[in-house]
PDB file of N, CA and C in Angstrom:
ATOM      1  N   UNK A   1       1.900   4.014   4.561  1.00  0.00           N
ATOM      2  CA  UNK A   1       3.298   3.833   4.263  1.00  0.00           C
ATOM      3  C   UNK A   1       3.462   3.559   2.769  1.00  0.00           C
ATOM      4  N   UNK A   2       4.628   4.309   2.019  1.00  0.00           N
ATOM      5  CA  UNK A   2       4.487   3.906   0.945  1.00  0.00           C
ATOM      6  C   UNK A   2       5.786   2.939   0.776  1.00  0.00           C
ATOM      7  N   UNK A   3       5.796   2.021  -0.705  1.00  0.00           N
ATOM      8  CA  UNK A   3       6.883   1.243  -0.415  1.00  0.00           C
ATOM      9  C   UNK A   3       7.899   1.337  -0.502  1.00  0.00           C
ATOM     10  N   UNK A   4       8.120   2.743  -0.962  1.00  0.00           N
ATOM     11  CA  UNK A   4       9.645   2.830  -0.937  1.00  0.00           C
ATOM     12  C   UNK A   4      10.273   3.359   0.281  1.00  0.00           C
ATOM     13  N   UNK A   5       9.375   3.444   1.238  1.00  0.00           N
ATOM     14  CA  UNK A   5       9.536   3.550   2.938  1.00  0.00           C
ATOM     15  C   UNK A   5       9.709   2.314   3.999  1.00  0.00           C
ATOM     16  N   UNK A   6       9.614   1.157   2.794  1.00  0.00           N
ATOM     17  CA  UNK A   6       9.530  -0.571   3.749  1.00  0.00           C
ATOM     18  C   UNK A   6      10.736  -0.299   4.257  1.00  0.00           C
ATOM     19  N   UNK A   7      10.942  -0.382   5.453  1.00  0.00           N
ATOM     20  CA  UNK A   7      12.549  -0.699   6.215  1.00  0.00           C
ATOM     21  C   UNK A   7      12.591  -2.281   6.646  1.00  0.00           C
ATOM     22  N   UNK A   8      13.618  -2.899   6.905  1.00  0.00           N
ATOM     23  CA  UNK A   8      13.654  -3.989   7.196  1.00  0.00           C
ATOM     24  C   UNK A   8      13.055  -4.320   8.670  1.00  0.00           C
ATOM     25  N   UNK A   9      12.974  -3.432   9.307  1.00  0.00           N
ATOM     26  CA  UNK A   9      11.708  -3.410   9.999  1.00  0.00           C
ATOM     27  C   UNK A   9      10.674  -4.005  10.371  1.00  0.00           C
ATOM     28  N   UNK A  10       9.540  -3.253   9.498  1.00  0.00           N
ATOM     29  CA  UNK A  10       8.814  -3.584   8.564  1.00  0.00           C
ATOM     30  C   UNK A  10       8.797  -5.391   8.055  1.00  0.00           C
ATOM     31  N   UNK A  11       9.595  -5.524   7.401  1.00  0.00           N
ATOM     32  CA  UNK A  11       9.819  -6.755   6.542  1.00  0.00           C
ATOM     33  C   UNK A  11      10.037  -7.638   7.383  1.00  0.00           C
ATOM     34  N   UNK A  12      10.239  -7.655   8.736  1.00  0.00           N
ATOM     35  CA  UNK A  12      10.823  -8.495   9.559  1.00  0.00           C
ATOM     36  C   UNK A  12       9.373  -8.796  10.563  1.00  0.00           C
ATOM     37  N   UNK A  13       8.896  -7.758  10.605  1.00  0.00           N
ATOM     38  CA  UNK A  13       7.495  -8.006  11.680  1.00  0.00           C
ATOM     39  C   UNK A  13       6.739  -8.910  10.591  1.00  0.00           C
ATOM     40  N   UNK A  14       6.692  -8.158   9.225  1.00  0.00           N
ATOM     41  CA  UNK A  14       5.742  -9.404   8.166  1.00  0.00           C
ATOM     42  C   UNK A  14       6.142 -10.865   8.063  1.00  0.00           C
ATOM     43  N   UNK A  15       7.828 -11.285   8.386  1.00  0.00           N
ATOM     44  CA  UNK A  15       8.089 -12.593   8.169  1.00  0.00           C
ATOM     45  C   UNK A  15       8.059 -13.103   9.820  1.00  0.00           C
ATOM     46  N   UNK A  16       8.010 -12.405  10.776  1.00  0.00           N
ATOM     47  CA  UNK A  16       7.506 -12.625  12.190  1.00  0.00           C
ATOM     48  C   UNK A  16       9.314 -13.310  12.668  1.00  0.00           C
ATOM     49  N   UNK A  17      10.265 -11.782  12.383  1.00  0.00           N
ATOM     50  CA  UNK A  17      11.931 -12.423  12.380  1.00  0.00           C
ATOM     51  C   UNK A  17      11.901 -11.484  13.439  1.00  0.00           C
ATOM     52  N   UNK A  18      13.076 -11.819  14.334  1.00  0.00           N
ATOM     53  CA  UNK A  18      13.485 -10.431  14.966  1.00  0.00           C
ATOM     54  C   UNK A  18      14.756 -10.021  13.904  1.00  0.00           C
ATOM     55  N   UNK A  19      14.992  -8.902  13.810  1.00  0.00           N
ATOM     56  CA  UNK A  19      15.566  -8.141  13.175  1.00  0.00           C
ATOM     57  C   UNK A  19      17.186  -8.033  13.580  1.00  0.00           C
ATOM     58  N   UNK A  20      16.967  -8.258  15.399  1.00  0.00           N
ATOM     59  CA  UNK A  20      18.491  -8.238  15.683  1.00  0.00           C
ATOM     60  C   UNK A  20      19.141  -9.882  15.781  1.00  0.00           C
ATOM     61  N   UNK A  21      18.137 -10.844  15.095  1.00  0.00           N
ATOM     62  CA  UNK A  21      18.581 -12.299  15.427  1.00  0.00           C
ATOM     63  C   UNK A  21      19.119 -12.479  13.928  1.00  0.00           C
ATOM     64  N   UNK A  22      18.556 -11.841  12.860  1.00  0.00           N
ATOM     65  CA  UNK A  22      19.614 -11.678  11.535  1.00  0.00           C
ATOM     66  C   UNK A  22      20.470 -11.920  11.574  1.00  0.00           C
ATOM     67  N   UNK A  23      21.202 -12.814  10.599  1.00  0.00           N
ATOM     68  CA  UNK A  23      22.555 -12.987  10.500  1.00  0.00           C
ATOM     69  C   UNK A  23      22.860 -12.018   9.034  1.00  0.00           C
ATOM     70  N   UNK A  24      23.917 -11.687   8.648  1.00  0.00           N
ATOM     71  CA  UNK A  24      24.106 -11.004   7.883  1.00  0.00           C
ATOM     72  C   UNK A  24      23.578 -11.216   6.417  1.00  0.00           C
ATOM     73  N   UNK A  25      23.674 -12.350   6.259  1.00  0.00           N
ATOM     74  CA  UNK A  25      23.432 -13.562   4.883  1.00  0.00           C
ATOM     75  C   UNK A  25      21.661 -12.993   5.076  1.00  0.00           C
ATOM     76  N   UNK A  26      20.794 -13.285   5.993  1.00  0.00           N
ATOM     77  CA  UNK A  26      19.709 -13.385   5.937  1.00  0.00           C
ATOM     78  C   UNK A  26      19.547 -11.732   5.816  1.00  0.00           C
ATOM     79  N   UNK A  27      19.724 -10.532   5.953  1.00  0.00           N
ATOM     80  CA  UNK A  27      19.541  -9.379   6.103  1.00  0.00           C
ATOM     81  C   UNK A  27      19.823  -9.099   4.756  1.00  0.00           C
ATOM     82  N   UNK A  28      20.613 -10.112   3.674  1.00  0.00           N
ATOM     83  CA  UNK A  28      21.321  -9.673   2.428  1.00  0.00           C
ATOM     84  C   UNK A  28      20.125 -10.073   1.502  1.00  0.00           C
ATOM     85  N   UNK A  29      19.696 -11.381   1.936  1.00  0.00           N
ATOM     86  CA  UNK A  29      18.755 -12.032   1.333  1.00  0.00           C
ATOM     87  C   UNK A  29      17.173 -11.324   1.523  1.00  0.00           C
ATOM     88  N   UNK A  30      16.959 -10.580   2.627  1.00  0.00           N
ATOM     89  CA  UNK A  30      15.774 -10.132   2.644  1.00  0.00           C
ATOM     90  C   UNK A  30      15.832  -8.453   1.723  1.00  0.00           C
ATOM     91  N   UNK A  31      17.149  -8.450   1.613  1.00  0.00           N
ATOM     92  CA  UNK A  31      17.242  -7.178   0.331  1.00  0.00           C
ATOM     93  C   UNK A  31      16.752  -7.177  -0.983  1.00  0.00           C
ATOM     94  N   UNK A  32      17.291  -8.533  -1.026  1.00  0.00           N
ATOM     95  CA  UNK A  32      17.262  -8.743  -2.500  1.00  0.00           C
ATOM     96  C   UNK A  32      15.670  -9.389  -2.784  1.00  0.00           C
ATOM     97  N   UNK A  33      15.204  -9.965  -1.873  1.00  0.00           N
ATOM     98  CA  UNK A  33      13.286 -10.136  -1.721  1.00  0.00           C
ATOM     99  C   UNK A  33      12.740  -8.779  -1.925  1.00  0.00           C
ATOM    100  N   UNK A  34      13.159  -7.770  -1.468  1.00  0.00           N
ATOM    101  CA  UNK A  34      12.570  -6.409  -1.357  1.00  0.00           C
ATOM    102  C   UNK A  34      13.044  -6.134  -2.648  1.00  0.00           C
ATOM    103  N   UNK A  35      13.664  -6.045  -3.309  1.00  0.00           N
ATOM    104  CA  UNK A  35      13.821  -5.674  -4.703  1.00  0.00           C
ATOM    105  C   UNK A  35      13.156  -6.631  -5.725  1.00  0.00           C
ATOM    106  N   UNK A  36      13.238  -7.575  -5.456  1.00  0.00           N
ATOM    107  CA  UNK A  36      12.457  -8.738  -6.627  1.00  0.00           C
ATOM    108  C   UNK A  36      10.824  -8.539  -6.464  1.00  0.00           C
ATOM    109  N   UNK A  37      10.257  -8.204  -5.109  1.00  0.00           N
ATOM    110  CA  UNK A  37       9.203  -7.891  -4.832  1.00  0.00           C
ATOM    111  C   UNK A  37       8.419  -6.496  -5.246  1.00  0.00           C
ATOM    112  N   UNK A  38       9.588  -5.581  -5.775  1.00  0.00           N
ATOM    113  CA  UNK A  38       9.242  -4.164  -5.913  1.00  0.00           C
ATOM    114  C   UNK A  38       8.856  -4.473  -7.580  1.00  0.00           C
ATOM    115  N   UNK A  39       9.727  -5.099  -8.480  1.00  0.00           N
ATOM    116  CA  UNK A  39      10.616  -5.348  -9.378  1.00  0.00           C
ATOM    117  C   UNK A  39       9.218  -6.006 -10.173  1.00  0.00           C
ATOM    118  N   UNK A  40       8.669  -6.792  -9.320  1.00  0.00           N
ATOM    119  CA  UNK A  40       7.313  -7.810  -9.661  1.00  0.00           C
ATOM    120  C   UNK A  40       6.310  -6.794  -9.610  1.00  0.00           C
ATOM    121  N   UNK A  41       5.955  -6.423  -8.887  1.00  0.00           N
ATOM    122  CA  UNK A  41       4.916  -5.283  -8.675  1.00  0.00           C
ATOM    123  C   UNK A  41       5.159  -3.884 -10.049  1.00  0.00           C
ATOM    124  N   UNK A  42       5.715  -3.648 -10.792  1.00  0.00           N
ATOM    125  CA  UNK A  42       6.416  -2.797 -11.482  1.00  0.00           C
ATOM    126  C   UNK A  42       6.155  -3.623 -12.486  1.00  0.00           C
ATOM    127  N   UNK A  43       6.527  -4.755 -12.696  1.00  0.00           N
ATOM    128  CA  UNK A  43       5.924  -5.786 -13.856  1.00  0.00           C
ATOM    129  C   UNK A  43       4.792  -5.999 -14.195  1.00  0.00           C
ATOM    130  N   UNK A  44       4.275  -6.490 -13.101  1.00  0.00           N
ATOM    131  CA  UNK A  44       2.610  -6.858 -13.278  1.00  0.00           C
ATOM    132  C   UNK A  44       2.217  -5.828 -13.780  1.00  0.00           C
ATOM    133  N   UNK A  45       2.133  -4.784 -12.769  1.00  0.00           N
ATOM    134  CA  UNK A  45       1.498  -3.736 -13.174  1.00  0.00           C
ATOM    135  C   UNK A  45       1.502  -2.439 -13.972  1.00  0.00           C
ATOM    136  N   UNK A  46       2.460  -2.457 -14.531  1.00  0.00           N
ATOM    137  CA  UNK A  46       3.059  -1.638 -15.587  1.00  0.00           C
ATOM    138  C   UNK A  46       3.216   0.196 -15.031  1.00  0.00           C
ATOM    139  N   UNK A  47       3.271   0.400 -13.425  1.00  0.00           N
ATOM    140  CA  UNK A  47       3.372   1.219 -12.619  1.00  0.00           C
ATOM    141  C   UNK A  47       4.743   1.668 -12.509  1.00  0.00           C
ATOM    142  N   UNK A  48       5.577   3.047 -12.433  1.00  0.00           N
ATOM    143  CA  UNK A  48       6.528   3.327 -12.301  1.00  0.00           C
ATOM    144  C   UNK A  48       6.668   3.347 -10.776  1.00  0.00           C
ATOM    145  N   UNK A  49       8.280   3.430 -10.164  1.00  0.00           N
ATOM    146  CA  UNK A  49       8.197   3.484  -8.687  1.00  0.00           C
ATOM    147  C   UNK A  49       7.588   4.729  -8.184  1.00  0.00           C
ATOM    148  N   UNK A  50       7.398   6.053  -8.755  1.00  0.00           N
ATOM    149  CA  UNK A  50       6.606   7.060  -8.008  1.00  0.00           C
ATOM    150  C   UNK A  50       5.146   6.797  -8.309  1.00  0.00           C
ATOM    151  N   UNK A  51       4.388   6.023  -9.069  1.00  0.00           N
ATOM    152  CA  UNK A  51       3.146   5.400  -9.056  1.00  0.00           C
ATOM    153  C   UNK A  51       2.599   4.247  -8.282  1.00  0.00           C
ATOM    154  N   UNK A  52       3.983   3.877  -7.893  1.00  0.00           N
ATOM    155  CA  UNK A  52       3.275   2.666  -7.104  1.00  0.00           C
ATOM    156  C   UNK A  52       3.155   3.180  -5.418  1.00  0.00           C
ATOM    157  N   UNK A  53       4.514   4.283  -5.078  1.00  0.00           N
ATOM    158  CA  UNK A  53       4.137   5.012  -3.925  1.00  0.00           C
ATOM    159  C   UNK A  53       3.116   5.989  -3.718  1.00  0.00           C
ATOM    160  N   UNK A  54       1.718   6.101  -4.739  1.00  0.00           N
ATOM    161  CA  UNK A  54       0.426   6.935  -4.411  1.00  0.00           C
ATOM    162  C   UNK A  54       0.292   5.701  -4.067  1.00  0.00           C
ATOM    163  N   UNK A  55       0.431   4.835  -4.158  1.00  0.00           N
ATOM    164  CA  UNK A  55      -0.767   3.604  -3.207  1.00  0.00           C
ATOM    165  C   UNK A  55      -0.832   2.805  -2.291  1.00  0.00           C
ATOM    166  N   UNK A  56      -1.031   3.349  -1.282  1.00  0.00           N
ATOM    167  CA  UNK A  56      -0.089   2.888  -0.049  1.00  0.00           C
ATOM    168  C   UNK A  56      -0.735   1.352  -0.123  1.00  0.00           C
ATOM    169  N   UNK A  57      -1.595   0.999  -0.734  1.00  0.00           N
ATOM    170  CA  UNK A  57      -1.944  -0.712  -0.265  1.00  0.00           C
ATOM    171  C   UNK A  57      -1.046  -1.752  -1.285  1.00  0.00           C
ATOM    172  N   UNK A  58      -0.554  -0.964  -2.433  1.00  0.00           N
ATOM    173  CA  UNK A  58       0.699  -1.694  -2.701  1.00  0.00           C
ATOM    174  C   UNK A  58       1.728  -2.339  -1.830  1.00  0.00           C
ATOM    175  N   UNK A  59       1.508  -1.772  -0.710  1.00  0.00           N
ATOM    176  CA  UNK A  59       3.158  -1.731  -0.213  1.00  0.00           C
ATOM    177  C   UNK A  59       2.800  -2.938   0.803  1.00  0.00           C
ATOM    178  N   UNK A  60       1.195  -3.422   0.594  1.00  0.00           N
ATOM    179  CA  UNK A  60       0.958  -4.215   1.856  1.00  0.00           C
ATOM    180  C   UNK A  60       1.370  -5.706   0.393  1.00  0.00           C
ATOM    181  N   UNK A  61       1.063  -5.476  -0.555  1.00  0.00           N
ATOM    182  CA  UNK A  61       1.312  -6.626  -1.729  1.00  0.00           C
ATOM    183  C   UNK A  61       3.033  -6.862  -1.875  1.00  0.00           C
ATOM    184  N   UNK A  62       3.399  -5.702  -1.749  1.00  0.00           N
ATOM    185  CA  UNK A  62       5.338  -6.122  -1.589  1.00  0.00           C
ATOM    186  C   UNK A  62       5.761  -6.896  -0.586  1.00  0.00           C
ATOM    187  N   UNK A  63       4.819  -6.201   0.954  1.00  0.00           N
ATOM    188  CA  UNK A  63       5.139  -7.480   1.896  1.00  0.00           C
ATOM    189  C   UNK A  63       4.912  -8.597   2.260  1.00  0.00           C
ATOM    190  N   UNK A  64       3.254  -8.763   1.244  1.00  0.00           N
ATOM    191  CA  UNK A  64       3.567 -10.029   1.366  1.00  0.00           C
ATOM    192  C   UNK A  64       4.405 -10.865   0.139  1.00  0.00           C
ATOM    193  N   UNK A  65       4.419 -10.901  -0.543  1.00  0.00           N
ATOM    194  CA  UNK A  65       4.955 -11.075  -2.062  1.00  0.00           C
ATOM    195  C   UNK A  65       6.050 -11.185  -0.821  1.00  0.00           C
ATOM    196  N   UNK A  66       7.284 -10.382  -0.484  1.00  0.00           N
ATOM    197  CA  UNK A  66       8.641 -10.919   0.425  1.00  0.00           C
ATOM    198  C   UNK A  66       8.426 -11.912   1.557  1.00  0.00           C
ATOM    199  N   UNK A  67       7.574 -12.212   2.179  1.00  0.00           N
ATOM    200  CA  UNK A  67       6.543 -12.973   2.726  1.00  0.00           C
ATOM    201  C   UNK A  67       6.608 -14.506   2.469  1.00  0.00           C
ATOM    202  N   UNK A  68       5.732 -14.101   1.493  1.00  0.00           N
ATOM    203  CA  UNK A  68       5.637 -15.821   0.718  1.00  0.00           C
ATOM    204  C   UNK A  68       7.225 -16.243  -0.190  1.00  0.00           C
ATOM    205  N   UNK A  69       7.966 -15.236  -0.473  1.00  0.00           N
ATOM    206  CA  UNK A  69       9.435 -15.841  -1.140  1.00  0.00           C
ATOM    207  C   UNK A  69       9.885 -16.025  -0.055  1.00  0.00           C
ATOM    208  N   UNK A  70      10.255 -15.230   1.230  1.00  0.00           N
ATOM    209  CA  UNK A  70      10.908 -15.913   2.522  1.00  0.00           C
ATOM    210  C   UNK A  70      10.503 -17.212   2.829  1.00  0.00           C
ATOM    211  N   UNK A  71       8.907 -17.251   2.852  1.00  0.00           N
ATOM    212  CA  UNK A  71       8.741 -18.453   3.608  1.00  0.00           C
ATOM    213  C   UNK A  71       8.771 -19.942   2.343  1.00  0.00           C
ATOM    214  N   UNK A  72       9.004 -19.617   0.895  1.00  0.00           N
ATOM    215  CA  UNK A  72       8.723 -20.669   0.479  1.00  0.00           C
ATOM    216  C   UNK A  72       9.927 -20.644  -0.573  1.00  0.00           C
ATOM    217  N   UNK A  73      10.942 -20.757   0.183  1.00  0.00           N
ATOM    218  CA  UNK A  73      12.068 -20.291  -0.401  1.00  0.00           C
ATOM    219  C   UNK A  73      12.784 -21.369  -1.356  1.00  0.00           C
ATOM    220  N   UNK A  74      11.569 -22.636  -1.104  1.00  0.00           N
ATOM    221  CA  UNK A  74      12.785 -23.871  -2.087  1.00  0.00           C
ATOM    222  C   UNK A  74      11.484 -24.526  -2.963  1.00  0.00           C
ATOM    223  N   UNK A  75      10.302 -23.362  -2.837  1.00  0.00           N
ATOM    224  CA  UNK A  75       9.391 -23.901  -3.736  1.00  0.00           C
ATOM    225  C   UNK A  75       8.928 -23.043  -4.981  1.00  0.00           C
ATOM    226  N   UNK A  76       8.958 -23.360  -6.337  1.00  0.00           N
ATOM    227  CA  UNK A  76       9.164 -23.084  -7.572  1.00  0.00           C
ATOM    228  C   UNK A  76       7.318 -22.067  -7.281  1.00  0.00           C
ATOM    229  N   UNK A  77       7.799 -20.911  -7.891  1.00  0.00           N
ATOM    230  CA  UNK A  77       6.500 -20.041  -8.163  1.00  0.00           C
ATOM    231  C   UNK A  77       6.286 -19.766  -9.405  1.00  0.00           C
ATOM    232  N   UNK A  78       4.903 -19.876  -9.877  1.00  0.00           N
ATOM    233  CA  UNK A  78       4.969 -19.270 -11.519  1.00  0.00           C
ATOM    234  C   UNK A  78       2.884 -18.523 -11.398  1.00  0.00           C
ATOM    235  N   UNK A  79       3.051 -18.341 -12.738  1.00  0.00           N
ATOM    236  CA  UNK A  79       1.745 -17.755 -12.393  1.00  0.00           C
ATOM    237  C   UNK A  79       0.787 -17.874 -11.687  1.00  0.00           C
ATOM    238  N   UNK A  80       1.004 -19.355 -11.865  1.00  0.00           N
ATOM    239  CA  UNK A  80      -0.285 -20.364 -11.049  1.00  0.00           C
ATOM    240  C   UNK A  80      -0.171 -20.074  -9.927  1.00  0.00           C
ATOM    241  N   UNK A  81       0.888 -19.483  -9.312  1.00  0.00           N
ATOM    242  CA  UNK A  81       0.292 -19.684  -7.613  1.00  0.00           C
ATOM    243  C   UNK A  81       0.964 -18.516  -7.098  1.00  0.00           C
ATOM    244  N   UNK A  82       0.242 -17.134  -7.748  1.00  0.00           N
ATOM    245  CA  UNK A  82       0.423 -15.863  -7.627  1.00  0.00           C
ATOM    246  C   UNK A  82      -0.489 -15.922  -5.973  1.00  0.00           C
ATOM    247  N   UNK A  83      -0.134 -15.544  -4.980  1.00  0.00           N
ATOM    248  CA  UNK A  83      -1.470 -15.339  -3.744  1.00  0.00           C
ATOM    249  C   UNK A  83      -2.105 -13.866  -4.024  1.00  0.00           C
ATOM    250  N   UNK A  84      -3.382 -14.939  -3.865  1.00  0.00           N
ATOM    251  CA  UNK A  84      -4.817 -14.073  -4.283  1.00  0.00           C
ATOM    252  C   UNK A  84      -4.713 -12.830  -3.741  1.00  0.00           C
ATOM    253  N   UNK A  85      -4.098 -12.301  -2.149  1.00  0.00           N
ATOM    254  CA  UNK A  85      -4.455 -10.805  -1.987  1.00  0.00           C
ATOM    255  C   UNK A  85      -3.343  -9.834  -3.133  1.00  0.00           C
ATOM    256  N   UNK A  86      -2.407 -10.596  -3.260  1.00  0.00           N
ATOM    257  CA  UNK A  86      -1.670  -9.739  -4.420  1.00  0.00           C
ATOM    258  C   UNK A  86      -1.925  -9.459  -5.388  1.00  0.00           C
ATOM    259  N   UNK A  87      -2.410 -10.550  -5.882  1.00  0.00           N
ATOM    260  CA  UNK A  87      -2.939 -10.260  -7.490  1.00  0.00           C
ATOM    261  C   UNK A  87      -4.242  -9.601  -7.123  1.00  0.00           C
ATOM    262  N   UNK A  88      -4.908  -9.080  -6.001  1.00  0.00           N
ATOM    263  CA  UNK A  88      -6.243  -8.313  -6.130  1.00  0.00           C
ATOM    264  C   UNK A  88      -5.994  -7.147  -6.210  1.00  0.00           C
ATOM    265  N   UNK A  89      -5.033  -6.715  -5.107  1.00  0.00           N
ATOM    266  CA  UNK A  89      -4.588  -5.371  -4.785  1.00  0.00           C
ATOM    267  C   UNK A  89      -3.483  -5.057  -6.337  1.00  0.00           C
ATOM    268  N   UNK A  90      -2.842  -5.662  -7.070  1.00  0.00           N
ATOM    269  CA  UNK A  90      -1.829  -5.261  -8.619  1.00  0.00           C
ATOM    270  C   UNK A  90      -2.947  -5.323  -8.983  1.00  0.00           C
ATOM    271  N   UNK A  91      -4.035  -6.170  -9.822  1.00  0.00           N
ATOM    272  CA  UNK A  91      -4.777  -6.044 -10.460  1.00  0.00           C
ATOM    273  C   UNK A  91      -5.275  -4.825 -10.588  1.00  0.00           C
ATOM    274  N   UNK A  92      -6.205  -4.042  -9.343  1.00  0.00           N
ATOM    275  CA  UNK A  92      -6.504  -2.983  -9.311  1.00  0.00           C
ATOM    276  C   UNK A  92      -6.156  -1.495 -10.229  1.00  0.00           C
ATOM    277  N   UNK A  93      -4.708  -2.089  -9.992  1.00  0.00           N
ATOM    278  CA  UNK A  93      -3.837  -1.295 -10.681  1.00  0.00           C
ATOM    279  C   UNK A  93      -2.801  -1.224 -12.143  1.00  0.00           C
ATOM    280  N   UNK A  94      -3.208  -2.629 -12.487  1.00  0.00           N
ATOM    281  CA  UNK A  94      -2.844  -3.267 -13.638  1.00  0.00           C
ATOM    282  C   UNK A  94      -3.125  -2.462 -14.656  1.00  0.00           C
ATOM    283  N   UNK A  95      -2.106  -2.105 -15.689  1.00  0.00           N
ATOM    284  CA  UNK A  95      -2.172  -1.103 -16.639  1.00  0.00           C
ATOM    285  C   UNK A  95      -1.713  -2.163 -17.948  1.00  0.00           C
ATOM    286  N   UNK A  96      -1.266  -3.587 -17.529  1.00  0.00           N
ATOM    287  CA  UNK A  96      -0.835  -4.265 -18.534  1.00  0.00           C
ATOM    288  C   UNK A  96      -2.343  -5.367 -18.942  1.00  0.00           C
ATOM    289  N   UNK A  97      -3.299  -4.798 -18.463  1.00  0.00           N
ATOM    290  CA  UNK A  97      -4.395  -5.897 -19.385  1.00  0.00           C
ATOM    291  C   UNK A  97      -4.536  -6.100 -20.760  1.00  0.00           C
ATOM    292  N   UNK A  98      -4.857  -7.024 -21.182  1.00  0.00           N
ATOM    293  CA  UNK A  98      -4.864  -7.536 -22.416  1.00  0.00           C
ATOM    294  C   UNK A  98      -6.358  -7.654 -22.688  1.00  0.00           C
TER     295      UNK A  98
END
């Protein structure tokens, strides 16, 4: 799957939601995770969106990346506490090394 194929779906089996128990607010909010998550991945890695869809194991780093912002939604993230399978799988692909 590539990620510009995530349906909320998708995003909903990764945060373990049912999809039809959504309230509208939460369906708005898991949009805007899917974009901040795409948005990050595109950052890190200095990948355009048709580069990041050759790799389909990106798309497993977007879900969780929406994942961990769903579930840790009132706790401050910064570099320090990037989760390790993400930064293995961007790394890979990291075009912004220094």
């Amino acid at each position: 799957m590539k990620v510009s194929e995530i349906t909320p779906k998708e995003i909903c089996l990764q945060i373990r939601e049912e999809e039809a128990y959504l309230t509208e607010d939460d369906k708005k909010y898991l949009a805007i995770l899917q974009r901040a998550a795409v948005e990050y991945v595109k950052s890190y890695t200095k990948l355009d969106e048709t580069a990041i869809d050759s790799h389909e194991d990106i798309t497993i780093a977007v879900l969780v990346l929406i994942s961990d912002m769903y579930d840790n939604r009132q706790m401050y993230v910064d570099k320090t506490n990037v989760n390790r399978v993400v930064d293995t799988i961007l790394g890979m692909y990291s075009e912004n090394l220094l």
